[in-house]
N, C-alpha and C. Protein backbone atom coordinates (compact mmCIF):
# COMPACT_ATOMS: atom_id res chain seq x y z
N UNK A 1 -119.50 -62.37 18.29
CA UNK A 1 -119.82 -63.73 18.66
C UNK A 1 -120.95 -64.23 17.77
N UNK A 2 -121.12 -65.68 16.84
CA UNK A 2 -121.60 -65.98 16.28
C UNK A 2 -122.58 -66.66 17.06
N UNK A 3 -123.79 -66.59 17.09
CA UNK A 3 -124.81 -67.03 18.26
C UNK A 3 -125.90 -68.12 16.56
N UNK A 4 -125.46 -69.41 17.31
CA UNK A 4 -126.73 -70.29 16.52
C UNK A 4 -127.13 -71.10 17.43
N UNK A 5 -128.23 -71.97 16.39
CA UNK A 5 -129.14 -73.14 17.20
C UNK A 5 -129.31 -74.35 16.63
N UNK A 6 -129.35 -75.24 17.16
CA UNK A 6 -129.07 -76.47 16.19
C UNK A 6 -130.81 -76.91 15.71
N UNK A 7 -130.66 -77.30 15.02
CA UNK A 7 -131.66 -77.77 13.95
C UNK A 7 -132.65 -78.96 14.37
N UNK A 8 -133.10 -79.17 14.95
CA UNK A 8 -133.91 -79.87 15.85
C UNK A 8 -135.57 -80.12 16.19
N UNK A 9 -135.97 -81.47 16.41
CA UNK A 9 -137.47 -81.41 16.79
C UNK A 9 -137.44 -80.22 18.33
N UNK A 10 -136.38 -80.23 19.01
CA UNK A 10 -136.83 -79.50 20.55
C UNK A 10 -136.66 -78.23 20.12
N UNK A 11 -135.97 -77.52 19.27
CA UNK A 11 -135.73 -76.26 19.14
C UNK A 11 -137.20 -75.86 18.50
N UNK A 12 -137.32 -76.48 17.56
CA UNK A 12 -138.52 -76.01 16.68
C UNK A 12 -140.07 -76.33 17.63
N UNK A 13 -139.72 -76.81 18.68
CA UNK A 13 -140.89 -76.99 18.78
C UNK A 13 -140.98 -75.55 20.03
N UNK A 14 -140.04 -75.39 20.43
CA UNK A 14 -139.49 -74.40 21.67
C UNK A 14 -139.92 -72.91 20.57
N UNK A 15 -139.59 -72.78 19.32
CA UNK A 15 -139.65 -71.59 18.40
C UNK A 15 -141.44 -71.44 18.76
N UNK A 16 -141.86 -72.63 17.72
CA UNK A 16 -143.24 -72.78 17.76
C UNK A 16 -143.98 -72.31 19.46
N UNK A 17 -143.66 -72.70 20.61
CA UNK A 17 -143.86 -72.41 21.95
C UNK A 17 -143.80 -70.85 21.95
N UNK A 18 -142.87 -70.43 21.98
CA UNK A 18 -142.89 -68.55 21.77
C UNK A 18 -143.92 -68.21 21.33
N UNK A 19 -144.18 -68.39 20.43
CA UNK A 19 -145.04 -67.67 19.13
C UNK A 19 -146.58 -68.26 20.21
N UNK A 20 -146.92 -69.34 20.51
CA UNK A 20 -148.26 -69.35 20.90
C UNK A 20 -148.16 -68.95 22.01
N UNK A 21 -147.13 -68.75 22.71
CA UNK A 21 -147.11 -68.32 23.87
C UNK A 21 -147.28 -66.58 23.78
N UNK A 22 -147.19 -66.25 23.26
CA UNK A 22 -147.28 -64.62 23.11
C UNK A 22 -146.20 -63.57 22.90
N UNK A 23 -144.80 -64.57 23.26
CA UNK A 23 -143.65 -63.56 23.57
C UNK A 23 -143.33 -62.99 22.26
N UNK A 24 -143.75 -63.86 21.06
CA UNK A 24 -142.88 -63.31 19.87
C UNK A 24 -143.79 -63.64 18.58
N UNK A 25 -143.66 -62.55 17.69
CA UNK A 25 -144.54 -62.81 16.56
C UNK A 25 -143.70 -63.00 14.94
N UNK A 26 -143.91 -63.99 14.29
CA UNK A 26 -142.91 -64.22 13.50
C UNK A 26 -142.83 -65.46 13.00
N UNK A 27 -142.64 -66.11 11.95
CA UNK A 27 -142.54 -67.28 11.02
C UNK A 27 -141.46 -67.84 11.07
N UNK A 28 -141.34 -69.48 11.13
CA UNK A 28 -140.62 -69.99 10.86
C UNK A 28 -140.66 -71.41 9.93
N UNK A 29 -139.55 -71.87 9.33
CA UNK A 29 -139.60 -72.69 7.95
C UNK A 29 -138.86 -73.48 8.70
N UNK A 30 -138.82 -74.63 7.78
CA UNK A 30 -137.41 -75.83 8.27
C UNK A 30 -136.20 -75.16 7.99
N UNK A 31 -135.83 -73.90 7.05
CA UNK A 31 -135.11 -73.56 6.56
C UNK A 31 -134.31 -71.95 7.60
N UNK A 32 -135.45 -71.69 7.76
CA UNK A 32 -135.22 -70.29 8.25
C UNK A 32 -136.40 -69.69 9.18
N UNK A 33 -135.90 -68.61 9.88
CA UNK A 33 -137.17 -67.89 10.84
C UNK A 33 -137.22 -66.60 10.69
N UNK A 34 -138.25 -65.77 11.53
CA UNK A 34 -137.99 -64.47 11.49
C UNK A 34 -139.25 -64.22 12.84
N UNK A 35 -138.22 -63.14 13.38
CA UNK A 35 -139.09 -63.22 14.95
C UNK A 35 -139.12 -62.21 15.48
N UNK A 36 -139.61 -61.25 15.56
CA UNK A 36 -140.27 -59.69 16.32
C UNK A 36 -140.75 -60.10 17.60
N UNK A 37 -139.84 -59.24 18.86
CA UNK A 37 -140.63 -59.39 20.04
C UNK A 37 -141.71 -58.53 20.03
N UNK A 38 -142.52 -59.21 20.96
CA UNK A 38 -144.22 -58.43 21.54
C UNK A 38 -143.79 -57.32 22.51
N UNK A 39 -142.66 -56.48 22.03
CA UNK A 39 -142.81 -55.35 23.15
C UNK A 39 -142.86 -53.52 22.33
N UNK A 40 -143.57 -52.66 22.87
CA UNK A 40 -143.75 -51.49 22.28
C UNK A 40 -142.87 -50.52 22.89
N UNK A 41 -141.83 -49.43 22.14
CA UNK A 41 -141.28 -50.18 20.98
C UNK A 41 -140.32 -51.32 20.19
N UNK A 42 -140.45 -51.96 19.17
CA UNK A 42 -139.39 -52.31 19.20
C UNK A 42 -138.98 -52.56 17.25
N UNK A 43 -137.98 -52.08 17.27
CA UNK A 43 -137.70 -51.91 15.84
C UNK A 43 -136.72 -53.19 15.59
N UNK A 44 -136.63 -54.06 16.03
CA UNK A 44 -135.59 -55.10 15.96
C UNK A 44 -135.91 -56.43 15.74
N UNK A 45 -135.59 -57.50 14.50
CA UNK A 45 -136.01 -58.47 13.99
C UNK A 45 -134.64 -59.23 14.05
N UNK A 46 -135.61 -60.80 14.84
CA UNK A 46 -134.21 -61.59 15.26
C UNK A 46 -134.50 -62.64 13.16
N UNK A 47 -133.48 -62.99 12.66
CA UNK A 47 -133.60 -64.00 11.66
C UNK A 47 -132.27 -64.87 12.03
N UNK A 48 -132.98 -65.76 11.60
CA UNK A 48 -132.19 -67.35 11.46
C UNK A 48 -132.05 -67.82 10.31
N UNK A 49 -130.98 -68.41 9.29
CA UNK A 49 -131.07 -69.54 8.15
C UNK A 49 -130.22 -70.59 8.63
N UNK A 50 -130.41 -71.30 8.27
CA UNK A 50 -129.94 -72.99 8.08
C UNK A 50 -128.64 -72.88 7.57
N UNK A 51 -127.50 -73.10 7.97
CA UNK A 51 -126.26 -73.46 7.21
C UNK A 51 -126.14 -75.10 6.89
N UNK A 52 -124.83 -75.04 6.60
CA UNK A 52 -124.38 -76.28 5.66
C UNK A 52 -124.02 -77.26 6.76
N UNK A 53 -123.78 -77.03 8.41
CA UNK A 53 -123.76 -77.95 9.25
C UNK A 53 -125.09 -78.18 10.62
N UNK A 54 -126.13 -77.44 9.27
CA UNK A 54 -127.58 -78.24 10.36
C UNK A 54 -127.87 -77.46 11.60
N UNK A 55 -127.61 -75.83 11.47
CA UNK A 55 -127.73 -75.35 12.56
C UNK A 55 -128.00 -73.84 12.07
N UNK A 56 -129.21 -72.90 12.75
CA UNK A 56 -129.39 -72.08 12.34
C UNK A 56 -128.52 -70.59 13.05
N UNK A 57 -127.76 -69.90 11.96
CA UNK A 57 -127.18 -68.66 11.79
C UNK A 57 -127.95 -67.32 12.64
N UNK A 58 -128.15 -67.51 13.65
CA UNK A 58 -128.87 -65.96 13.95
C UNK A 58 -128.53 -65.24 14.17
N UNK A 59 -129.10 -63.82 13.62
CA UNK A 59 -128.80 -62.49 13.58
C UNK A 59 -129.40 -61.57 13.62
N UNK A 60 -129.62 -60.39 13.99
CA UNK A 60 -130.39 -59.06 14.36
C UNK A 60 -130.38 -58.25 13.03
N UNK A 61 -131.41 -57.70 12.73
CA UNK A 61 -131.53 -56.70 12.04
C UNK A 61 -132.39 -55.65 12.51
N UNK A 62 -132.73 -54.65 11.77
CA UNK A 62 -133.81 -53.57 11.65
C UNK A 62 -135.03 -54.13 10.92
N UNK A 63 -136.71 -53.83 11.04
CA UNK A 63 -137.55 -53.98 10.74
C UNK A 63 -137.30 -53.77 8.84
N UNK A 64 -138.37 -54.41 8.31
CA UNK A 64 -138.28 -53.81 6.84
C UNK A 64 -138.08 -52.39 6.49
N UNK A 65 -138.91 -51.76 7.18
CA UNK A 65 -139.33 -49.99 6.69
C UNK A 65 -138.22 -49.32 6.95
N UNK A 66 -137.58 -49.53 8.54
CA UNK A 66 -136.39 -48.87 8.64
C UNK A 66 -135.26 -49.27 8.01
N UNK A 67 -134.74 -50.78 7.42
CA UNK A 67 -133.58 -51.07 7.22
C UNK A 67 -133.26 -50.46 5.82
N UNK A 68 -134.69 -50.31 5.10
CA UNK A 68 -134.27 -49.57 4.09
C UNK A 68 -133.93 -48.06 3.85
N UNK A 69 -134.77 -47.30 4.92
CA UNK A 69 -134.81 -46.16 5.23
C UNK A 69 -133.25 -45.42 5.66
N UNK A 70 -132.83 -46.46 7.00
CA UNK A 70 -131.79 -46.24 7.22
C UNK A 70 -130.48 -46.38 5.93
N UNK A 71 -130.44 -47.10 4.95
CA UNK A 71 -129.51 -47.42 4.21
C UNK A 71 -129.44 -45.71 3.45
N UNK A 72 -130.96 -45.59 3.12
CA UNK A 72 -130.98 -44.52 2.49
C UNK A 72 -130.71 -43.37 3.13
N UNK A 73 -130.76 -42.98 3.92
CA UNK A 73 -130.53 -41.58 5.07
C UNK A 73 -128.79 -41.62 4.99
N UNK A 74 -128.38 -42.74 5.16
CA UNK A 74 -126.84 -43.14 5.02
C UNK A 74 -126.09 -42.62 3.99
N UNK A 75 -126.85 -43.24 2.75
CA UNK A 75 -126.54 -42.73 1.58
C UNK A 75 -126.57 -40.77 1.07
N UNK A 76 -127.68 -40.76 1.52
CA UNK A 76 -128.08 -38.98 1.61
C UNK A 76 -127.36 -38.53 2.40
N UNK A 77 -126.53 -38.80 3.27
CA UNK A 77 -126.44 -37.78 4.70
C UNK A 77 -124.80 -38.05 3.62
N UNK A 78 -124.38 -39.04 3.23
CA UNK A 78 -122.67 -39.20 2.57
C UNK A 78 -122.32 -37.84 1.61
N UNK A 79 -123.38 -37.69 0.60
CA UNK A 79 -123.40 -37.72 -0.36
C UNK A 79 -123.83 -35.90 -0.19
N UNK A 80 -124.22 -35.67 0.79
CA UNK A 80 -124.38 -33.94 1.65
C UNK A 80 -123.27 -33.56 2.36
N UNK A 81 -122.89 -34.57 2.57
CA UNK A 81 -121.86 -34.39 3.27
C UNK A 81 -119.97 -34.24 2.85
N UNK A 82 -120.37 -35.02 1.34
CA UNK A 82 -119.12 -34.62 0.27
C UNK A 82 -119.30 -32.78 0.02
N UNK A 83 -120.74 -32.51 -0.49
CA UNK A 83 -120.88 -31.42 -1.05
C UNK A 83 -120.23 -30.26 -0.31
N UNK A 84 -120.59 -30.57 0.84
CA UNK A 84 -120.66 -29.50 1.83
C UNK A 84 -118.72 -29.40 2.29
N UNK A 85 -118.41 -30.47 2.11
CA UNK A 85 -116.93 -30.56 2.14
C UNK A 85 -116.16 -29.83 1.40
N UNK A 86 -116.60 -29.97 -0.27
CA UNK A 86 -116.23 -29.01 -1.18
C UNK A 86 -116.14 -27.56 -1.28
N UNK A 87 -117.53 -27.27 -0.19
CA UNK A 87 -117.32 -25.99 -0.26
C UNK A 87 -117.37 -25.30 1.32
N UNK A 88 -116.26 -25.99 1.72
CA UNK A 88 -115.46 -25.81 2.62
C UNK A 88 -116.39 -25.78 4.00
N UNK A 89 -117.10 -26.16 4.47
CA UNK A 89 -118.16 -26.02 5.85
C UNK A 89 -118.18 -27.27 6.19
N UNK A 90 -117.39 -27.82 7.37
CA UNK A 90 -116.74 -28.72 8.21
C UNK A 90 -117.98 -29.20 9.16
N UNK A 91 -118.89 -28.10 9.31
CA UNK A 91 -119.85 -28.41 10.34
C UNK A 91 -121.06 -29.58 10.24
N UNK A 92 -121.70 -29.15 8.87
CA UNK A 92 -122.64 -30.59 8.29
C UNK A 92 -121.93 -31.57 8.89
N UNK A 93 -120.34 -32.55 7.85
CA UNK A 93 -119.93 -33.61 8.01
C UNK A 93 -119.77 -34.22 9.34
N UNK A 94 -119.16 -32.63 10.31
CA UNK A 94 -118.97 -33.10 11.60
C UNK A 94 -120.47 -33.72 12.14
N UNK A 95 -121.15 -33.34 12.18
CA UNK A 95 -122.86 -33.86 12.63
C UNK A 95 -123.48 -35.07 12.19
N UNK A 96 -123.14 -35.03 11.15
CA UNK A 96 -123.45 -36.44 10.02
C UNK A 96 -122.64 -37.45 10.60
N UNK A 97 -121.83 -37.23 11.15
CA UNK A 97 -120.52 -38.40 11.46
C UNK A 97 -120.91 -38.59 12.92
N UNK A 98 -120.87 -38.11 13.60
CA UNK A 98 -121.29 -38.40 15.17
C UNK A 98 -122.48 -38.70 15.45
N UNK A 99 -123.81 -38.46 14.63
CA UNK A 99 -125.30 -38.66 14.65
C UNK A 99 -125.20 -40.30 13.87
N UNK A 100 -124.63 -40.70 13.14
CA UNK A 100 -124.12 -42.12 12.21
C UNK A 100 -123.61 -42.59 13.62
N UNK A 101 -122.66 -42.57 14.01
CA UNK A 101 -121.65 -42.91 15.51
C UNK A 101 -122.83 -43.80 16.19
N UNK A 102 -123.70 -42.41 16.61
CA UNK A 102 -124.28 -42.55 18.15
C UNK A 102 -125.81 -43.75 17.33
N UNK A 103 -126.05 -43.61 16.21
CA UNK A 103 -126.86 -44.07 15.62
C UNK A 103 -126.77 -45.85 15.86
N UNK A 104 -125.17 -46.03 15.16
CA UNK A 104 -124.73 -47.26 15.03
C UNK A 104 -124.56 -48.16 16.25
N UNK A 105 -124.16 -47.42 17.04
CA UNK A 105 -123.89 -47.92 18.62
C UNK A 105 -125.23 -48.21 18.66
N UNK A 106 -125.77 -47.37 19.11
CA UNK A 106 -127.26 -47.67 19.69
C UNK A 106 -127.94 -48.69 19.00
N UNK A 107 -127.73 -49.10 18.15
CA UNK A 107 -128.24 -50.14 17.11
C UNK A 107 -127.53 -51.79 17.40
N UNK A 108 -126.52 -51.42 17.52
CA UNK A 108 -125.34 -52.54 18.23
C UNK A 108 -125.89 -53.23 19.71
N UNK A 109 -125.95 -51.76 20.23
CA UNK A 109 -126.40 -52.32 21.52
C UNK A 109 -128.22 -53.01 21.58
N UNK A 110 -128.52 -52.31 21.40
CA UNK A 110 -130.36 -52.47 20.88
C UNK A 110 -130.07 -54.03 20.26
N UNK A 111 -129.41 -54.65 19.66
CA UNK A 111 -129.80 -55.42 18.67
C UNK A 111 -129.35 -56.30 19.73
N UNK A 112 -128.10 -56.35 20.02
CA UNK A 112 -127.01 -57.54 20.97
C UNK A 112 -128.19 -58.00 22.41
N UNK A 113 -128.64 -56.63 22.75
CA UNK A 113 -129.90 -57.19 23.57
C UNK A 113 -130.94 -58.07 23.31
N UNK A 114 -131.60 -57.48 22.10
CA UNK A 114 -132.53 -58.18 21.67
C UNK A 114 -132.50 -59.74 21.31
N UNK A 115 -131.05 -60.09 20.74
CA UNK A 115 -130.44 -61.55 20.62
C UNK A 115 -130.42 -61.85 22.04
N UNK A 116 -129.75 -61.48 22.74
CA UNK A 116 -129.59 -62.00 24.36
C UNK A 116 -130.91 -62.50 24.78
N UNK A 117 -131.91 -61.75 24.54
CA UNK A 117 -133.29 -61.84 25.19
C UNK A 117 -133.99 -63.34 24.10
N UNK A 118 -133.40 -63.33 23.21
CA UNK A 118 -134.50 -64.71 22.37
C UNK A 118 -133.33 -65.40 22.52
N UNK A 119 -132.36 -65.57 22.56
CA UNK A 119 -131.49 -66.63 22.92
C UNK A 119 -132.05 -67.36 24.32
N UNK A 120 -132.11 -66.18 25.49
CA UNK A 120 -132.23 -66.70 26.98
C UNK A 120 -133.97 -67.62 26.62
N UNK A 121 -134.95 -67.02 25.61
CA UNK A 121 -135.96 -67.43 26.03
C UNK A 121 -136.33 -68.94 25.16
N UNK A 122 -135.01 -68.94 24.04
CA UNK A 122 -135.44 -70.21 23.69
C UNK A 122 -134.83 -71.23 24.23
N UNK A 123 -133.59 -70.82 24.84
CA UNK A 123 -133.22 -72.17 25.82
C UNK A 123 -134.11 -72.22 26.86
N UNK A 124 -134.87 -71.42 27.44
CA UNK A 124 -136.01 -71.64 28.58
C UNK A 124 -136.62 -72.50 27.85
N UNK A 125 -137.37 -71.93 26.69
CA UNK A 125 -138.49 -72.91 26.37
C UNK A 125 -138.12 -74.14 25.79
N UNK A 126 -136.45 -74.32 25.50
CA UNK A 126 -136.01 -76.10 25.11
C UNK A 126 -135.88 -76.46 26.85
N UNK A 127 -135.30 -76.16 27.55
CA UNK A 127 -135.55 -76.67 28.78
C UNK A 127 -136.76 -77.39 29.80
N UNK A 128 -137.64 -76.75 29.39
CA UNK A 128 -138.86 -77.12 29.91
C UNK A 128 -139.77 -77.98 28.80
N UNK A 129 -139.17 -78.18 27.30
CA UNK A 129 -139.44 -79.53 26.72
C UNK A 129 -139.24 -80.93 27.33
N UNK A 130 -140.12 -81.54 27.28
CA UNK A 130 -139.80 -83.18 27.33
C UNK A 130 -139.80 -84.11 26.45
């Protein structure tokens, strides 16, 4: 499900509301945002850009440190996991593949929350605009 927000004095001012309000720490442009909730832990960054019909694109990612980290562990764990194929030991790949699995899910789910939760709180805070 593609989850956006339309481009607006109430939205932006509802973004801006978060942020002094405490719930969320994070920048936003006319163009684009980026928004970390205030809770410990949390490895999950909501971003927004602007498309071509005036409404911002949002989406979940991983923090900087991990998204790169993770790409790379991805890459290493593939690439151990050919080797080990070659010379015939089934067991690495099997581990590598179900630890990736349970990894990805959990990331899916973690993230789909984290959108749910700044979705619910910026229509609160456009709601209670006047």
């Amino acid at each position: 499900m593609n989850h956006v927000l339309k481009n607006n004095e109430k939205t932006l001012r509802a973004l801006n509301n978060m942020i002094a309000g405490g719930f969320y720490t994070g920048i936003f442009k006319h163009d684009e945002f980026e928004f970390k909730r205030l809770h410990f832990p949390n490895n999950i960054r909501i971003t927004g850009s602007l498309n071509s019909d005036n409404y911002f694109d949002v989406e979940y990612s991983y923090i900087i440190p991990l998204n790169f980290l993770s790409k790379l562990l991805l890459i290493l764990g593939v690439i151990l996991s050919v080797i080990s194929v070659l010379n015939q030991n089934l067991i690495l790949p099997a581990i590598f593949i179900v630890t990736t699995l349970i990894s990805y899910f959990r990331f899916k789910f973690r993230g789909g929350k984290e959108l749910e939760k700044f979705m619910k709180k910026v229509f609160e805070f456009s709601e209670n605009e006047v």
